[in-house]
C-alpha atoms as a PDB file:
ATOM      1  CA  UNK A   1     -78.467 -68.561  98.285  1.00  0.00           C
ATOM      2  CA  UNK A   2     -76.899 -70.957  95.710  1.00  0.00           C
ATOM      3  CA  UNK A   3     -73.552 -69.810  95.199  1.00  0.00           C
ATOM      4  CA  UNK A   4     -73.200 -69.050  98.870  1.00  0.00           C
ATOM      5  CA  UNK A   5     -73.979 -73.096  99.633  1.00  0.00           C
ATOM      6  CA  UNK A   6     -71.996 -74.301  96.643  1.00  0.00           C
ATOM      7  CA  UNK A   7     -68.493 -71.868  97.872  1.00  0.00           C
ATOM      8  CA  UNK A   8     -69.377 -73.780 101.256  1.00  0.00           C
ATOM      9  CA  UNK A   9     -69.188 -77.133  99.723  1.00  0.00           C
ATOM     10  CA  UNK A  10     -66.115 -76.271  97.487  1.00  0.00           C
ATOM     11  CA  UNK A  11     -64.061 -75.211 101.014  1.00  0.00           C
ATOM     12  CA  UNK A  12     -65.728 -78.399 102.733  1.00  0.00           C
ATOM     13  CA  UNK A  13     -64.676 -80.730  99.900  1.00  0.00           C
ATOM     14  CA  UNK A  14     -60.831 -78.651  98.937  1.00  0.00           C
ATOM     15  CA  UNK A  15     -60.737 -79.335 103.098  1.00  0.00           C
ATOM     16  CA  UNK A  16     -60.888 -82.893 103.150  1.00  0.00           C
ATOM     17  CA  UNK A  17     -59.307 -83.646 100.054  1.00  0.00           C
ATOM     18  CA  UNK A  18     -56.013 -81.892 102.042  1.00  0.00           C
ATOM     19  CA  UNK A  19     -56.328 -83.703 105.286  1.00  0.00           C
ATOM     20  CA  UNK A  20     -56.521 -87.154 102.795  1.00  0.00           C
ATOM     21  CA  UNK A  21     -52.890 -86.179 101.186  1.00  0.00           C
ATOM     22  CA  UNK A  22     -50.629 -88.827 101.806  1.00  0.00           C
ATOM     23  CA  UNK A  23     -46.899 -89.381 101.072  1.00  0.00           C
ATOM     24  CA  UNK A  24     -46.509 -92.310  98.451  1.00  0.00           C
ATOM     25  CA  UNK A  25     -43.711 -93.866 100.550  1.00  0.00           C
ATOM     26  CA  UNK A  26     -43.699 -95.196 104.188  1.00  0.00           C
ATOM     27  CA  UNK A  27     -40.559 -93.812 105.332  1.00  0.00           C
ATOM     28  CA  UNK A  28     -41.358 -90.374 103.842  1.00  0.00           C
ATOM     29  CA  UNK A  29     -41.494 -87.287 106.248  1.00  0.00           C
ATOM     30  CA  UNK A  30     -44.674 -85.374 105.285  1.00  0.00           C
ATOM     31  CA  UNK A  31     -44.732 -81.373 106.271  1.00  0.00           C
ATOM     32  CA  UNK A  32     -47.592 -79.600 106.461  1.00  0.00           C
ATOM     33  CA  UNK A  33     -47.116 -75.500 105.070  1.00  0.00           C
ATOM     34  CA  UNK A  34     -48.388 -72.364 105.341  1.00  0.00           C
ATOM     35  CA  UNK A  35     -49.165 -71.910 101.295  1.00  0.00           C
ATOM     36  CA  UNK A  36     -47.762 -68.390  99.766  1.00  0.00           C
ATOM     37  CA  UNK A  37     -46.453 -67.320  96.270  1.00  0.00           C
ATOM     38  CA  UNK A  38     -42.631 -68.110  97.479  1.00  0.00           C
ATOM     39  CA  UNK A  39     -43.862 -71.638  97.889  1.00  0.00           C
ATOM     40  CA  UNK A  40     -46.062 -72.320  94.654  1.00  0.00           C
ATOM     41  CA  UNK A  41     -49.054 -72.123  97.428  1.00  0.00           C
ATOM     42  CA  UNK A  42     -47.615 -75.878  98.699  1.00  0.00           C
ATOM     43  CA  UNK A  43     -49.749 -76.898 101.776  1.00  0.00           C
ATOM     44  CA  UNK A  44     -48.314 -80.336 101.887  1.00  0.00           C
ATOM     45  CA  UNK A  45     -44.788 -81.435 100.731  1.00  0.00           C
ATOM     46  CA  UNK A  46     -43.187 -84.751 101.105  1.00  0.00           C
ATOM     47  CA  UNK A  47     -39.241 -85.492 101.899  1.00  0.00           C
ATOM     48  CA  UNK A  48     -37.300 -88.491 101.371  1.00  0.00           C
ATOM     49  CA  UNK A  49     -33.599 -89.487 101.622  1.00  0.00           C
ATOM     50  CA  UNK A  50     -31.516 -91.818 100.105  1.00  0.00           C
ATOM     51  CA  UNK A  51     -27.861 -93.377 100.035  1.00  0.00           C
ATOM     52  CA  UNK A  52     -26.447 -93.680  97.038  1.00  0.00           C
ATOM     53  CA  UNK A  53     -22.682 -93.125  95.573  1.00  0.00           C
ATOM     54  CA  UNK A  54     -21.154 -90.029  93.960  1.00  0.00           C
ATOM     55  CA  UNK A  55     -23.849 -87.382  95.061  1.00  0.00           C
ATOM     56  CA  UNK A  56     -21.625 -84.620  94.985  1.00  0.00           C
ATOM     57  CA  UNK A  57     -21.724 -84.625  91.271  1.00  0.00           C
ATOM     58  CA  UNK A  58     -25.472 -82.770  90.700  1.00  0.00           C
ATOM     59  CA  UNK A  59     -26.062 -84.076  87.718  1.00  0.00           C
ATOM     60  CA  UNK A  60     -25.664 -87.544  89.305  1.00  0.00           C
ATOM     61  CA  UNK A  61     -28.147 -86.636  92.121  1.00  0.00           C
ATOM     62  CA  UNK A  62     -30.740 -84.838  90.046  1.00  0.00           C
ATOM     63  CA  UNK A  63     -31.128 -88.699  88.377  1.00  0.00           C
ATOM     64  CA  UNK A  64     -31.528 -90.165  91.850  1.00  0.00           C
ATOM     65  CA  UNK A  65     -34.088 -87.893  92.762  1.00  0.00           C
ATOM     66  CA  UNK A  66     -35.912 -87.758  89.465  1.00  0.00           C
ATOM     67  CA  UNK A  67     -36.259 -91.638  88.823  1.00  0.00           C
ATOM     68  CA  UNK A  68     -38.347 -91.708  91.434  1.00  0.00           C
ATOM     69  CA  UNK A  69     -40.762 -89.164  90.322  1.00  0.00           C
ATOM     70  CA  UNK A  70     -39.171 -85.964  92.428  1.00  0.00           C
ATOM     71  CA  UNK A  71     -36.408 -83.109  92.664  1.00  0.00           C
ATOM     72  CA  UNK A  72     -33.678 -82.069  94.919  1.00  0.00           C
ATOM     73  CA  UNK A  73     -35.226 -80.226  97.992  1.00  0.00           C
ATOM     74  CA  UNK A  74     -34.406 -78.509 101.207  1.00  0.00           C
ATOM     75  CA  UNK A  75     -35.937 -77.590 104.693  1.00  0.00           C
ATOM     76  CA  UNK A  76     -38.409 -74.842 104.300  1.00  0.00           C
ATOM     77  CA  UNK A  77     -38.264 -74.077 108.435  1.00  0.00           C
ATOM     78  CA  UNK A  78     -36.207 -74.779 111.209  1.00  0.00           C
ATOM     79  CA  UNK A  79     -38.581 -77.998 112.202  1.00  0.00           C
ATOM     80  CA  UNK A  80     -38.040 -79.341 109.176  1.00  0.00           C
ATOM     81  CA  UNK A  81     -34.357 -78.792 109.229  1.00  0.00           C
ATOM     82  CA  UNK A  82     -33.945 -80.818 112.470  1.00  0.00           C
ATOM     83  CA  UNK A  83     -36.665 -83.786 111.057  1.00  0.00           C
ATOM     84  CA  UNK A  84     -34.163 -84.327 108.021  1.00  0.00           C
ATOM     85  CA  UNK A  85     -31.287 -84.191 109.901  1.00  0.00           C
ATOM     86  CA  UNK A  86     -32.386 -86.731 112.382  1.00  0.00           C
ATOM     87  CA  UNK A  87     -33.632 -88.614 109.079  1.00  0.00           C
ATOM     88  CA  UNK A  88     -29.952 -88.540 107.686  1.00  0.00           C
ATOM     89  CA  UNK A  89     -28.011 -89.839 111.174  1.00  0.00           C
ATOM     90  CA  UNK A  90     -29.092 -93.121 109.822  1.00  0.00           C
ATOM     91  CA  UNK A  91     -26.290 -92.840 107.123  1.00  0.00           C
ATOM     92  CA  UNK A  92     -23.539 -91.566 109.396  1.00  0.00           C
ATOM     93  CA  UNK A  93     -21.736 -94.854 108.578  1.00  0.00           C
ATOM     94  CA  UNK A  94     -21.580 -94.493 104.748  1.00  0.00           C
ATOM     95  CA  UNK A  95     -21.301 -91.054 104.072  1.00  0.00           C
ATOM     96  CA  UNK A  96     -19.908 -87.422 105.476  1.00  0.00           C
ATOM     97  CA  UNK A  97     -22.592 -85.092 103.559  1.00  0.00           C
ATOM     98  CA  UNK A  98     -25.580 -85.115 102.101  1.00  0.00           C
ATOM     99  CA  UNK A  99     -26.647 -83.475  99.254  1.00  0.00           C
ATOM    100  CA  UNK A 100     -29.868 -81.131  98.789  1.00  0.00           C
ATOM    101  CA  UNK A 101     -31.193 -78.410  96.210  1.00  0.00           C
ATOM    102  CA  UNK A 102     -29.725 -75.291  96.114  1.00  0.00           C
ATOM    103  CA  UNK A 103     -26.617 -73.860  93.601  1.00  0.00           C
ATOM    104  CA  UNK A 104     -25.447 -70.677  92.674  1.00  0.00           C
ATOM    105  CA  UNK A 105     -27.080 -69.271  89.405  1.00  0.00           C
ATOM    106  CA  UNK A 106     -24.121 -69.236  86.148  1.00  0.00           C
ATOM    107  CA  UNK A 107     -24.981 -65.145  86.065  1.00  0.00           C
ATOM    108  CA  UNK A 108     -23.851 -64.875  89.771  1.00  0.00           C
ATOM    109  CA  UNK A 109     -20.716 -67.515  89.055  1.00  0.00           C
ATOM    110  CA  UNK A 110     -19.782 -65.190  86.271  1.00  0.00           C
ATOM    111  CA  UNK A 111     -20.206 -61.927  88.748  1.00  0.00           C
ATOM    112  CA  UNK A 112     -17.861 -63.574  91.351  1.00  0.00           C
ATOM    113  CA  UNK A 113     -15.136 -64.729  88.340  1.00  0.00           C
ATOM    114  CA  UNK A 114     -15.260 -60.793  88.132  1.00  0.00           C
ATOM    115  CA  UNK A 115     -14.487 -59.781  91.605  1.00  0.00           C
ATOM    116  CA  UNK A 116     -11.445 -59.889  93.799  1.00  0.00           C
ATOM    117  CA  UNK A 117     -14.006 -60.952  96.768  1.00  0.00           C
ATOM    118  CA  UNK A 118     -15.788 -64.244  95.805  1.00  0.00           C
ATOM    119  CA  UNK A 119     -19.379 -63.444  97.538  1.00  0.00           C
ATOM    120  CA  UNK A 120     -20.654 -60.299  98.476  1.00  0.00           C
ATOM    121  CA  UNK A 121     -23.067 -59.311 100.792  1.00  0.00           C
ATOM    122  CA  UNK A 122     -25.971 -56.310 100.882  1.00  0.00           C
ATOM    123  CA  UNK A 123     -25.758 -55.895  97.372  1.00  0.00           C
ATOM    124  CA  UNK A 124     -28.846 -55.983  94.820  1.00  0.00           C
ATOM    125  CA  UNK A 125     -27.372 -58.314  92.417  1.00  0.00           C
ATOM    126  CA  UNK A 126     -26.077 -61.281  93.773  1.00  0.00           C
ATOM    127  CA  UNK A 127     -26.512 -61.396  97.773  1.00  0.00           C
ATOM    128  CA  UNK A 128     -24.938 -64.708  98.954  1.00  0.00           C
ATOM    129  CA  UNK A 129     -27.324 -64.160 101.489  1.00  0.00           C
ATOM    130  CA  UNK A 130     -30.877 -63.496  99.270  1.00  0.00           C
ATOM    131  CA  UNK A 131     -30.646 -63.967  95.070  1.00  0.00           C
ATOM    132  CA  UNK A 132     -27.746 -65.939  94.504  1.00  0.00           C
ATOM    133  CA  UNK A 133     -29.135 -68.983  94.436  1.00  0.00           C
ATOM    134  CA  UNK A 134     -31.241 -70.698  91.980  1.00  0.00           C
ATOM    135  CA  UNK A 135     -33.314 -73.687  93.074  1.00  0.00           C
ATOM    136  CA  UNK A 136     -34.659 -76.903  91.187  1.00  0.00           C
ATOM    137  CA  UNK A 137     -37.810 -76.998  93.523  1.00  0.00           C
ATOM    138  CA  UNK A 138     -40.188 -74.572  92.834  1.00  0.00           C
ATOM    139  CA  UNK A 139     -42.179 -75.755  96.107  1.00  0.00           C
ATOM    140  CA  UNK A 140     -40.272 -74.829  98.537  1.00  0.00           C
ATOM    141  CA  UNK A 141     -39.491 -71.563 100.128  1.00  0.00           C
ATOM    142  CA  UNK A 142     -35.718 -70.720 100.454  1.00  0.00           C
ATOM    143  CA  UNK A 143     -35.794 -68.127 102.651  1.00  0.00           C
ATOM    144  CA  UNK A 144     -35.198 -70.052 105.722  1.00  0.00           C
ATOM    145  CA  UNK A 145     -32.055 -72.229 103.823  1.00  0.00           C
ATOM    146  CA  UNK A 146     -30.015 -68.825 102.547  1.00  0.00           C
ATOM    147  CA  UNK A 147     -29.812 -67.585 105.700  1.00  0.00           C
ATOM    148  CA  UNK A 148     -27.980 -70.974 107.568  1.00  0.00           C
ATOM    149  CA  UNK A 149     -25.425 -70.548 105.282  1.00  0.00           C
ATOM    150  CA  UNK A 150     -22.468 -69.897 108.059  1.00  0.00           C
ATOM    151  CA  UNK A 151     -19.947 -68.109 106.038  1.00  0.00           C
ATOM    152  CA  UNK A 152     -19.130 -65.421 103.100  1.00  0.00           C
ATOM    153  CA  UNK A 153     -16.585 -67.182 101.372  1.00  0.00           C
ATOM    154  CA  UNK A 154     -16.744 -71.177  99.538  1.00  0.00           C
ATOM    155  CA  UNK A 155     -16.103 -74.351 101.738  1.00  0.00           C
ATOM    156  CA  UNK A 156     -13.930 -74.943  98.748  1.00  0.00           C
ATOM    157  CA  UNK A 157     -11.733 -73.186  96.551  1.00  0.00           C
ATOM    158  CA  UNK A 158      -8.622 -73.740  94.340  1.00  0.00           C
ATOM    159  CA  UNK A 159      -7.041 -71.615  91.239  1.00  0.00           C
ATOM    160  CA  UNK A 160      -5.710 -73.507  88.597  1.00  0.00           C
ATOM    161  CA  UNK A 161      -2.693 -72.235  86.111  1.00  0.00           C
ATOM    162  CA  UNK A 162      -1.697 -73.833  83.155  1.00  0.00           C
ATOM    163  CA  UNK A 163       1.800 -74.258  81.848  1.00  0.00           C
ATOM    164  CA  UNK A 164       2.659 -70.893  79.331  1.00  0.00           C
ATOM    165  CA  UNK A 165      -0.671 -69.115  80.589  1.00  0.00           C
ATOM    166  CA  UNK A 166       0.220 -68.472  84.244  1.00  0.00           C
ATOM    167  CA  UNK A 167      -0.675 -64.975  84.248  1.00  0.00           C
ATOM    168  CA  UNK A 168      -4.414 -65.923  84.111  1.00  0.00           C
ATOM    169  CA  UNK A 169      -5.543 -68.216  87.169  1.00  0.00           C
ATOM    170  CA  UNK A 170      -8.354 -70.602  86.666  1.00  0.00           C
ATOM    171  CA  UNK A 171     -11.295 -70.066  89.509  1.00  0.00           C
ATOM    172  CA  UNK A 172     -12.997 -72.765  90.862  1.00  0.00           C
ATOM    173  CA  UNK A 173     -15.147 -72.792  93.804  1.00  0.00           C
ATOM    174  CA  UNK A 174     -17.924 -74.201  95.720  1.00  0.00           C
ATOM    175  CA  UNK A 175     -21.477 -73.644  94.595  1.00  0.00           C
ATOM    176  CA  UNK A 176     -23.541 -76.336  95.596  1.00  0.00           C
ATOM    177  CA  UNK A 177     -25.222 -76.779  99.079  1.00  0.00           C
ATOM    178  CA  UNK A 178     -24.694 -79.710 100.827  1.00  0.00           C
ATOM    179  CA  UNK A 179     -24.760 -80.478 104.243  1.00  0.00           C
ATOM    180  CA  UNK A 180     -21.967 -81.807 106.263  1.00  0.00           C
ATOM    181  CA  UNK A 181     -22.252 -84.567 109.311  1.00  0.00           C
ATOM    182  CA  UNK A 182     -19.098 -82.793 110.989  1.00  0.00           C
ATOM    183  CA  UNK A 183     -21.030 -79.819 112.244  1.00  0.00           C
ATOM    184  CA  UNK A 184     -24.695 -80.580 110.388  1.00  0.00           C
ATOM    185  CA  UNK A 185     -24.117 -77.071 108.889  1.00  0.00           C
ATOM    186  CA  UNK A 186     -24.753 -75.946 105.454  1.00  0.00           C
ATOM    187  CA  UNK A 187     -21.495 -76.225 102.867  1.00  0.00           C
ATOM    188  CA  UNK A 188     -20.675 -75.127  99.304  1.00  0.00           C
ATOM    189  CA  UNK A 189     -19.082 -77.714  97.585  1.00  0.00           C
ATOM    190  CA  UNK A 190     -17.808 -78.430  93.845  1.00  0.00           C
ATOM    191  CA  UNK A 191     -20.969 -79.609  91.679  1.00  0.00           C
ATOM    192  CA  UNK A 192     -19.176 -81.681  89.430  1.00  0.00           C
ATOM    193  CA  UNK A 193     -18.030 -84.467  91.618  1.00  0.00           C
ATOM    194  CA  UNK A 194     -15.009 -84.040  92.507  1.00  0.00           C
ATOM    195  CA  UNK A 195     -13.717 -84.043  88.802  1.00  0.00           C
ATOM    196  CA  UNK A 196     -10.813 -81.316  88.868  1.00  0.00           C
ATOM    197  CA  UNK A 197      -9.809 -82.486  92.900  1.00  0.00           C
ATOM    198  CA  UNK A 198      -6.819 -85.340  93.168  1.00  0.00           C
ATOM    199  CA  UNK A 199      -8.429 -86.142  96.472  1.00  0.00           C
ATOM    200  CA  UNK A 200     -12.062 -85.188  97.740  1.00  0.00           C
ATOM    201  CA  UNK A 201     -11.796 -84.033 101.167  1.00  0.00           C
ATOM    202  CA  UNK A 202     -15.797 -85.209 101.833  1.00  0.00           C
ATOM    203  CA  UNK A 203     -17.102 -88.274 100.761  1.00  0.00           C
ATOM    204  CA  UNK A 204     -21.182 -87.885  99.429  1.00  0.00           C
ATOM    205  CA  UNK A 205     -23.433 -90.674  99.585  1.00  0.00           C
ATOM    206  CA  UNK A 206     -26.842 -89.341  99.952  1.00  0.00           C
ATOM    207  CA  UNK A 207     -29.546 -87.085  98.690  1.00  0.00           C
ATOM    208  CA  UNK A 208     -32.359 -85.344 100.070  1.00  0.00           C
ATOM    209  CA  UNK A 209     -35.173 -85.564  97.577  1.00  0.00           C
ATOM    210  CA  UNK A 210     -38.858 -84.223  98.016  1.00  0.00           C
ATOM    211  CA  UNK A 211     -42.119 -84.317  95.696  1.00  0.00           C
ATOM    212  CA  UNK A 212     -45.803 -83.518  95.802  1.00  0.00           C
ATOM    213  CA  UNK A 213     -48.242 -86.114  98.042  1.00  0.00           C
ATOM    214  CA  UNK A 214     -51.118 -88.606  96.228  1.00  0.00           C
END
């Protein structure tokens, strides 16, 4: 009868401890989950945004994120979606997009350098819709995110040629998500802030950051 009472009292005490797990800031959305393996068995995950310049460089907006203790993030479900979109209107004044996690892994960059057709879809090895990606938080599930992306091809794109080596165009494209006040859709953008654009045709001054509760 012992181990019997004492599995009891582990599921009575794991219970509580759960329904005590509380976001470290105020303002922080907390989302309860449905733990699985895609989600590092996450039953409680907070979100947080903040303004702040130059976010479209990822480098930049890892920092943001990280001096306070968390990573880049994204929505794991469609309610979550809408709560940190309504969470971002406050910033429709100082910004166009917002940045969260998501960017498209160097081996599938390389792939697409390869091919006439920038993304493909329904293929094993890099489905702009499925593996593409690669992800900085390991708690979330990306299922739901891959599939709002709207389109096949980058939100931005531009070849570069250099003076005597014309024959050989320079790719660069989108591969970071972001998502864009105009229609609150997902958007690939540069990651590297704008660096190789004379003019950046959306201006980024947030982040959408998440972490762990207390």
């Amino acid at each position: 009868m012992l181990l019997p009472i004492l599995l009891v009292l582990s599921l009575t005490i794991n219970s509580a401890f759960s329904l005590n797990k509380k976001c470290p800031g105020k303002e922080m959305l907390h989302f309860k989950r449905t733990p699985t393996a895609k989600n590092n068995y996450t039953s409680d995950w907070c979100v947080f945004t903040i303004a702040f310049p130059k976010m479209d460089n990822r480098d930049n907006a890892r920092s943001v994120c990280g001096f306070f203790g968390a990573s880049l993030t994204i929505p794991e479900n469609q309610q979550e979606f809408d709560a940190i979109k309504k969470a971002l209107k406050i910033y429709e004044n100082i910004t166009e997009g917002h940045i969260i996690d998501g960017e498209i892994s160097p081996h599938c960059k390389a792939k697409y350098a390869r091919e006439k057709h920038l993304f493909m879809k329904n293929k094993k090895d890099c489905d702009i819709l499925g593996n593409a990606f690669i992800f900085d938080d390991v708690n979330t599930d990306p299922t739901f995110i891959v599939k709002q992306y709207p389109s096949l091809s980058p939100t931005e794109y531009t070849e570069e040629k250099i003076e005597g080596f014309k024959e050989i165009p320079l790719k660069m494209f989108g591969s970071c998500l972001s998502i864009i006040q105009e229609d609150w859709k997902l958007h690939l953008l540069y990651c590297d802030g704008n660096q190789r654009r004379p003019k950046a045709k959306t201006i980024f001054n947030s982040v959408v950051c998440g972490m762990p509760p207390e």
